[in-house]
Protein backbone atom coordinates (compact mmCIF):
# COMPACT_ATOMS: atom_id res chain seq x y z
CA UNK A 1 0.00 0.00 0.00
CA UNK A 2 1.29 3.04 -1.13
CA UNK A 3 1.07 5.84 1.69
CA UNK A 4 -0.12 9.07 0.31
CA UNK A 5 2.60 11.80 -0.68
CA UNK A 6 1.99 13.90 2.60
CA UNK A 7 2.27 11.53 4.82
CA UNK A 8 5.79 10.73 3.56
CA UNK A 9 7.05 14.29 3.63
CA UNK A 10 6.08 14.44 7.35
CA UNK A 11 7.69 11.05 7.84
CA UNK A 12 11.10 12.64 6.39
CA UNK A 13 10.70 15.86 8.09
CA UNK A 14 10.25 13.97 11.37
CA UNK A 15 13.36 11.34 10.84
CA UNK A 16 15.42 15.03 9.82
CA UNK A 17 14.49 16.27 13.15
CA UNK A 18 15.65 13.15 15.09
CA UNK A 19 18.81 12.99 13.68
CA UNK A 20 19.36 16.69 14.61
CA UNK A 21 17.91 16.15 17.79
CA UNK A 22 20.30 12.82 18.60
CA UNK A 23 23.39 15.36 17.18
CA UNK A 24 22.33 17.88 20.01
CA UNK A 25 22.20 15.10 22.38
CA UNK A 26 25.42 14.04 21.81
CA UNK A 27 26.70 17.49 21.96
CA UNK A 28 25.31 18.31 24.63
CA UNK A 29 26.37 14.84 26.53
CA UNK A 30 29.78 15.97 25.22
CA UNK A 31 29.21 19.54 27.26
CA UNK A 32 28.07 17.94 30.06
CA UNK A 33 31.14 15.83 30.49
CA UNK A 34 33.15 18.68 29.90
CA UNK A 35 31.80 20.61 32.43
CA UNK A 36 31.58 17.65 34.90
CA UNK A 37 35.43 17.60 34.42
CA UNK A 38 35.75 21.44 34.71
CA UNK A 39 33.81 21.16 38.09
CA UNK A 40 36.04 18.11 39.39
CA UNK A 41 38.94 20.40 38.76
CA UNK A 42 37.79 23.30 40.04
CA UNK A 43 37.16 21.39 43.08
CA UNK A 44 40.36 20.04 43.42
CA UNK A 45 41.98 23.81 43.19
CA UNK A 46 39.52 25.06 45.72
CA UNK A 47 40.54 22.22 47.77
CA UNK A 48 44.05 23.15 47.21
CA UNK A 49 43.78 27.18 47.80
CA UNK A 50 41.81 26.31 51.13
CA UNK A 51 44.73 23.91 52.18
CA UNK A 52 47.19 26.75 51.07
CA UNK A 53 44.73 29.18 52.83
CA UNK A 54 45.29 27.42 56.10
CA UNK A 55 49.12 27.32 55.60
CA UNK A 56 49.45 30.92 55.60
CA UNK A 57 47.14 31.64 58.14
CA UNK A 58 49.12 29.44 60.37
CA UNK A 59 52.45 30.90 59.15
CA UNK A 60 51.31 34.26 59.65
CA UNK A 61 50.37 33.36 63.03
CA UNK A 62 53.90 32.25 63.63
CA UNK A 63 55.23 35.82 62.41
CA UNK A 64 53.28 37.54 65.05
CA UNK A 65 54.53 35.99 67.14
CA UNK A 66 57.57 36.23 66.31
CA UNK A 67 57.34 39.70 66.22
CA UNK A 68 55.66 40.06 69.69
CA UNK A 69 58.82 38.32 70.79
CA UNK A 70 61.20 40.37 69.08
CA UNK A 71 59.15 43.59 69.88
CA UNK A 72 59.59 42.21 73.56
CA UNK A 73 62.91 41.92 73.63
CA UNK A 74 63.66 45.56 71.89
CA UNK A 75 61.96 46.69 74.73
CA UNK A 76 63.96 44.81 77.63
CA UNK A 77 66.52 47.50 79.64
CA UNK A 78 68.07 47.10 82.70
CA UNK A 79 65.24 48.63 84.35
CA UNK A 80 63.06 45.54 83.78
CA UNK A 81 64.82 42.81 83.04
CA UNK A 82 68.16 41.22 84.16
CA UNK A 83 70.82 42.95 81.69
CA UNK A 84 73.42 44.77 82.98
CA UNK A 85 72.94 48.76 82.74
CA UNK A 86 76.12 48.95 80.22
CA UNK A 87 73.47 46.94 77.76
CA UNK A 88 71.37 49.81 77.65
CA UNK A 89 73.46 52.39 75.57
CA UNK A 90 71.91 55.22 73.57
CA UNK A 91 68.36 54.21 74.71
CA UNK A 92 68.95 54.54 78.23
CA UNK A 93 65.76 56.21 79.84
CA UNK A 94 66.75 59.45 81.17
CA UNK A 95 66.44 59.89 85.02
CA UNK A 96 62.55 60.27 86.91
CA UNK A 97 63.16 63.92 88.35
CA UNK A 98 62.49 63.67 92.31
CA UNK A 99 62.57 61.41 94.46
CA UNK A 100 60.71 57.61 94.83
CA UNK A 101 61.07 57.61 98.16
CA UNK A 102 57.74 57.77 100.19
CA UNK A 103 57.52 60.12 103.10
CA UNK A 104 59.06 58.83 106.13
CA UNK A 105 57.47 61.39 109.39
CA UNK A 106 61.61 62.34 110.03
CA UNK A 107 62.64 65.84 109.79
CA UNK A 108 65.15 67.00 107.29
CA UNK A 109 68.89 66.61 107.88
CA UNK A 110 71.24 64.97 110.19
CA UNK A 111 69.25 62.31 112.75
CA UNK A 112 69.46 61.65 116.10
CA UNK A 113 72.25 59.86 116.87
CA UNK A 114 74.45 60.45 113.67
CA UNK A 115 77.58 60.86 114.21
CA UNK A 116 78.43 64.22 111.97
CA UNK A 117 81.76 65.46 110.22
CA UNK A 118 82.90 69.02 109.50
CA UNK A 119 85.87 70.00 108.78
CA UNK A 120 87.89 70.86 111.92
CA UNK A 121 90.91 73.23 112.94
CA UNK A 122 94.65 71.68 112.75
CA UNK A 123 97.24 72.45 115.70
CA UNK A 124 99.67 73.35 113.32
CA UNK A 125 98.73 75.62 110.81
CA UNK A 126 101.08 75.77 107.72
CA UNK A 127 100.75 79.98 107.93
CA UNK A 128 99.60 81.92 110.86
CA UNK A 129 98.62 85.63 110.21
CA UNK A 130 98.05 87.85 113.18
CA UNK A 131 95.60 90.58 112.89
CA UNK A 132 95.76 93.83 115.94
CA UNK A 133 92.76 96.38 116.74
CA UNK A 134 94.57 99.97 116.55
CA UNK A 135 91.68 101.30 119.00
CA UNK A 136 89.04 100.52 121.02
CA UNK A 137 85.40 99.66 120.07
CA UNK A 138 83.71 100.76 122.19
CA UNK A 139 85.49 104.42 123.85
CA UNK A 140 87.93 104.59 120.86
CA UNK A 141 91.28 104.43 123.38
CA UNK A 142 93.85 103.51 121.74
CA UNK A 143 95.58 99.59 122.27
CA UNK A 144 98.91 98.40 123.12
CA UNK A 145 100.29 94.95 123.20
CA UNK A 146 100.20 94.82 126.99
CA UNK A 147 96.26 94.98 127.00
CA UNK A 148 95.91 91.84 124.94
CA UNK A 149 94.04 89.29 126.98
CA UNK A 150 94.22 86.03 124.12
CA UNK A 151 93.61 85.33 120.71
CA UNK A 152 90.41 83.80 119.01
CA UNK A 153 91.51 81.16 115.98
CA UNK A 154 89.74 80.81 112.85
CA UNK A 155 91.54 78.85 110.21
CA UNK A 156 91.03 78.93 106.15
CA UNK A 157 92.12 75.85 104.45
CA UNK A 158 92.68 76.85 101.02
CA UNK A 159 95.53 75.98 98.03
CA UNK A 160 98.72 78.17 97.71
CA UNK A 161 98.88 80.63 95.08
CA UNK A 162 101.54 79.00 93.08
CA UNK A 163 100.92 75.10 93.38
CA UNK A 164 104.16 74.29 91.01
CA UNK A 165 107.54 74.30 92.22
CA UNK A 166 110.78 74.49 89.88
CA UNK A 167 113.99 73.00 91.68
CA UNK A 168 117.26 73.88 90.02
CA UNK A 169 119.73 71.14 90.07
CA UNK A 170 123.35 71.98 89.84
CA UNK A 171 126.16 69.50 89.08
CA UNK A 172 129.54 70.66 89.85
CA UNK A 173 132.07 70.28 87.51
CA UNK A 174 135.62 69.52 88.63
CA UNK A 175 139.21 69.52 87.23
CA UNK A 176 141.69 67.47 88.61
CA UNK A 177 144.90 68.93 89.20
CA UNK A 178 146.35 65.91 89.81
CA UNK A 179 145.65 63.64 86.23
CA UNK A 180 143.84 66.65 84.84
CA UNK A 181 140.42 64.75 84.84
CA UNK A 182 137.08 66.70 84.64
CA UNK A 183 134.24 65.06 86.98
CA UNK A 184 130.91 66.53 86.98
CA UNK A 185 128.89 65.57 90.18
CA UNK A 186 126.14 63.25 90.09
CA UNK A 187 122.31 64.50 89.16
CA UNK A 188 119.31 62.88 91.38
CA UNK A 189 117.02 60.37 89.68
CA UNK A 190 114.47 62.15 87.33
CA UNK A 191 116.91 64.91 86.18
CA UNK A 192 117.90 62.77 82.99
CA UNK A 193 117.03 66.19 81.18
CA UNK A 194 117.78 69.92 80.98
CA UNK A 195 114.06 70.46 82.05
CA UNK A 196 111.42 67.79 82.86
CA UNK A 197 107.99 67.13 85.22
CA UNK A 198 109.22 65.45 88.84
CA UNK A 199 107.14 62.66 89.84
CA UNK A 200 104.72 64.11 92.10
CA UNK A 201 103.37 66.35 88.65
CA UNK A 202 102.93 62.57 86.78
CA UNK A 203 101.03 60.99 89.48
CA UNK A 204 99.20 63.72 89.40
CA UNK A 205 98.00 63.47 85.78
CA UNK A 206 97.99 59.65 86.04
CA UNK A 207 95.49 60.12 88.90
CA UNK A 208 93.11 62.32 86.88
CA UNK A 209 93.70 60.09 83.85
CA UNK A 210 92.91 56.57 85.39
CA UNK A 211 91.11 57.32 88.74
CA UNK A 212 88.91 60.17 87.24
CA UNK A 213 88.45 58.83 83.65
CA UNK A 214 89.47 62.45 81.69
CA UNK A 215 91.37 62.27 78.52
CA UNK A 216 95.23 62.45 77.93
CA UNK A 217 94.39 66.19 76.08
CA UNK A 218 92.14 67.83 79.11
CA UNK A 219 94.61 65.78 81.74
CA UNK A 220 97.41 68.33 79.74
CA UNK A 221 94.79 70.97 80.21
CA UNK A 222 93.94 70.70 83.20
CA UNK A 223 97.09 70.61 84.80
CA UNK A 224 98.18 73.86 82.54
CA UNK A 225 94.80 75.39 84.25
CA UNK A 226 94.91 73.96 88.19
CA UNK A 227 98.62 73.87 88.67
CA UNK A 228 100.05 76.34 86.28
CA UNK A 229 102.32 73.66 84.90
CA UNK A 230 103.49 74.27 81.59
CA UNK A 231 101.16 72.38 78.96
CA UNK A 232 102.62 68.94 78.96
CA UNK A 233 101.84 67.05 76.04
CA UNK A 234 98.68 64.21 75.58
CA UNK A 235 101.54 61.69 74.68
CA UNK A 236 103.65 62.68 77.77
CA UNK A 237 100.23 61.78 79.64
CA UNK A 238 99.59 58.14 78.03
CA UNK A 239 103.51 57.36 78.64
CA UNK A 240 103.15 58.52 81.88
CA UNK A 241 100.22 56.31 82.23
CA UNK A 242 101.91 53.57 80.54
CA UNK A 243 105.35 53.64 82.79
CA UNK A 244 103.18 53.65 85.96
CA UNK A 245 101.12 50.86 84.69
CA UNK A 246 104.35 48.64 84.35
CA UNK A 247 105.59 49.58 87.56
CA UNK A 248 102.64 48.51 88.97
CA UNK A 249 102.59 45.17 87.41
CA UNK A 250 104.02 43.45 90.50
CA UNK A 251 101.13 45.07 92.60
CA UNK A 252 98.49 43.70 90.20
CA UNK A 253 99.96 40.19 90.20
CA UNK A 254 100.01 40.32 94.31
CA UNK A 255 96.43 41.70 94.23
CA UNK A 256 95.22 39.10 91.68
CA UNK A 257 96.82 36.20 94.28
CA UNK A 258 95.10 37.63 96.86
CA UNK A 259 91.60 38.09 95.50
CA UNK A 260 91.84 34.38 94.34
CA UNK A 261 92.51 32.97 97.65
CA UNK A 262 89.49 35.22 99.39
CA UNK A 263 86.87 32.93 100.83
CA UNK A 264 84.52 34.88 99.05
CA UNK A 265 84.24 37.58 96.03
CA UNK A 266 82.25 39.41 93.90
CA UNK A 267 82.87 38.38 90.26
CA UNK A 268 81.78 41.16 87.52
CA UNK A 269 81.51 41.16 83.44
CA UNK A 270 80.96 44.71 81.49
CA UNK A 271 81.15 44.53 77.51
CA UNK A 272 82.77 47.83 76.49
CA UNK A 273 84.71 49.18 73.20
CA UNK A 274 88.38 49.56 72.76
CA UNK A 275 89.35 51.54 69.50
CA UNK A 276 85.84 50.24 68.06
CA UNK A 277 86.35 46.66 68.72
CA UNK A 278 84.20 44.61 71.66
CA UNK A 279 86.30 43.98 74.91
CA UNK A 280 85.32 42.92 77.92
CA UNK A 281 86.53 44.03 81.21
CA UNK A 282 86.13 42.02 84.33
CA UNK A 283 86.23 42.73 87.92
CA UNK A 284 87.46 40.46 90.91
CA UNK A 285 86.69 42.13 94.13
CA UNK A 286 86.58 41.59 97.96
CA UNK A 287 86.36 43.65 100.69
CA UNK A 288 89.18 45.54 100.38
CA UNK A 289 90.91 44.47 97.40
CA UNK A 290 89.60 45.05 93.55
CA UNK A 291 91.83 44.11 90.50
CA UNK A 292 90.33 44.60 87.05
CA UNK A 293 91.28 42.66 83.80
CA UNK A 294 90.98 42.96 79.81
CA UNK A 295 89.78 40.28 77.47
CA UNK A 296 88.58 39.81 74.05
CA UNK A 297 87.03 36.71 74.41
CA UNK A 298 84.32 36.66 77.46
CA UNK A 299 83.61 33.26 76.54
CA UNK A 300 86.82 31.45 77.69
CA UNK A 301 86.75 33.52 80.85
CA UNK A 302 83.80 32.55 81.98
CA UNK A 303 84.44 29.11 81.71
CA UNK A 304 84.49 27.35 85.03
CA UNK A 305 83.37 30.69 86.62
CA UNK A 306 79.67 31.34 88.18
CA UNK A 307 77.56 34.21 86.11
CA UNK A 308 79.17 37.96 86.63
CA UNK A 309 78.21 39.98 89.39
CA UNK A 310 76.97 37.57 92.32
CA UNK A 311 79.31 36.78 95.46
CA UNK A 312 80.77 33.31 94.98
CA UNK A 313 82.72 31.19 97.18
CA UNK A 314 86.19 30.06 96.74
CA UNK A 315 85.60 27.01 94.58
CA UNK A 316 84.82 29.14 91.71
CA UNK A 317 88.20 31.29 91.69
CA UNK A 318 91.11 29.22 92.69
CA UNK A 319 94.48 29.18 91.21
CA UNK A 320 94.85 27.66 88.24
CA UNK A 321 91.06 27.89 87.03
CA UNK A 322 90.60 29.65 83.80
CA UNK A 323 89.29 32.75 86.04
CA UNK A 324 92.18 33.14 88.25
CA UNK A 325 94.90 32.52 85.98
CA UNK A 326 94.20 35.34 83.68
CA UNK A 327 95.62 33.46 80.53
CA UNK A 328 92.71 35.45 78.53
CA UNK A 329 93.39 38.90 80.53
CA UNK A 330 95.61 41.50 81.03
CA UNK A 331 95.83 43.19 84.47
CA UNK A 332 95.12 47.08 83.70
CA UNK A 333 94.25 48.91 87.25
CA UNK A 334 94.47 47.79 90.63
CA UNK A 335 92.79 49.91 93.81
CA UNK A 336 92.18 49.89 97.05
């Protein structure tokens, strides 16, 4: 049976759109899939970003604290923590005008039972200057030695006008009449030269250069200023320092024995500079003996020593310890 005309156009027509229809199926299968995968992977990268999210937050948790820490420790001075007040350089807080101290009820000044000091007359004056009334003060008679009934002391200790004194040595020079010889007589120690500074004027600037810490140049200065001693030279001051220092060695050693054998010391380190470079100087004291050392290395000092400034007892500073033998130090000053 033959189907009309019609009916097999719409046939065709519908088998056309089927075959389009199963090619946008499959093409849009094939866009599903794709997009299937797209999500899988973007879910694996989200995955990934969150894992990487975590692993900063935690490391930038790690930085802040770190930075607390190190914030911490900028801000550590001697006032509140343990370092030693020569740590604190530049930033040293300047001083809290007035005084802490709470009221105590006391008065002012000297208290009961304090035994004072003033400065008191001597029996033998160095000078004694008399002074004489001329007339009386009260009629206006006239005075004569004969009247005087005592004398009322008042003394002024003060420093002479000229505080340097130049001593003229003179050798004589003889000829012998008998072999014709010439002998010149011998010069005291310390007049090597036609003019030099006795030893009294050295210790001097040695004591203002090591005791009170001023410089070689305002040592010079001040002894041009206080003692009217010619200028001496900054050099003149450091060998002066220098000869004293080695004249002292023997002291230092006997001090250094001494301080090793007390039953108990106070040990001290202070970092400090020496012609820019880090040195450390360290202190062995007892009661009434202090001898002070040089090193480079803190390290090997310490070794086999207690921490720096604390009282010890004699286990930790006996001879032949790396403390008390000093093979790291040099002895520099020695007091008391």
């Amino acid at each position: 049976m033959t189907l009309p005309a019609a009916i097999r156009d719409s046939i065709d027509a519908l088998m056309g759109d089927l075959a389009r229809l199963g090619g946008e199926v499959a093409w849009l299968r094939r866009a599903n899939e794709a997009s299937q995968a797209e999500n899988r992977a973007l879910r694996a990268e989200n995955r990934a970003l969150r894992a990487e999210n975590a692993a900063l937050r935690a490391e930038n948790a790690a930085l802040r604290a770190k930075i607390a820490e190190l914030q911490r420790r900028l801000g550590l001075d001697s006032s509140n923590s343990s370092k030693p007040p020569s740590s604190d350089g530049l930033k040293k807080k300047p001083r809290i005008p007035g005084s802490l101290r709470g009221r105590s009820g006391k008065p002012s000044g000297g208290q009961a039972g304090h035994k004072g000091d003033t400065l008191r007359q001597v029996e033998t004056p160095d000078r004694v200057v008399r002074h004489e009334a001329q007339a009386c003060l009260h009629c206006r008679a006239g005075l004569t030695a004969s009247m005087e009934r005592g004398v009322e002391r008042r003394q002024v200790f003060d420093l002479p006008e000229r505080l340097i004194e130049v001593t003229e040595h003179q050798a004589a020079i003889y000829g012998c009449a008998h072999c014709r010889g010439v002998t010149r007589a011998a010069f005291p120690e310390g007049g090597a030269s036609p003019a030099q500074y006795g030893e009294r004027v050295r210790a001097a600037a040695v004591y203002l250069n090591v005791h009170q810490l001023i410089p070689e140049d305002r040592v010079a200065e001040a002894m041009n200023d206080l003692f009217g001693a010619l200028r001496p030279c900054p050099d003149s001051v450091a060998n002066w320092v220098r000869g004293k220092a080695a004249a002292l060695a023997p002291v230092a050693v006997q001090i250094a024995a001494l301080a090793a054998q007390a039953p108990v010391r106070h040990l001290d380190e202070t970092g400090f500079r020496v012609a820019g470079k880090g040195q450390w100087l360290h202190t062995v004291a007892t009661e009434t003996l202090t001898h002070y050392r040089v090193s480079a290395n803190a390290a090997r000092c310490r070794r086999g020593s207690p921490a720096a400034s604390q009282s010890t007892t004699a286990s930790s500073l006996t001879p032949g310890s790396p403390t008390s033998s000093m093979r790291c130090a040099t002895p520099i000053i020695c007091a008391n």
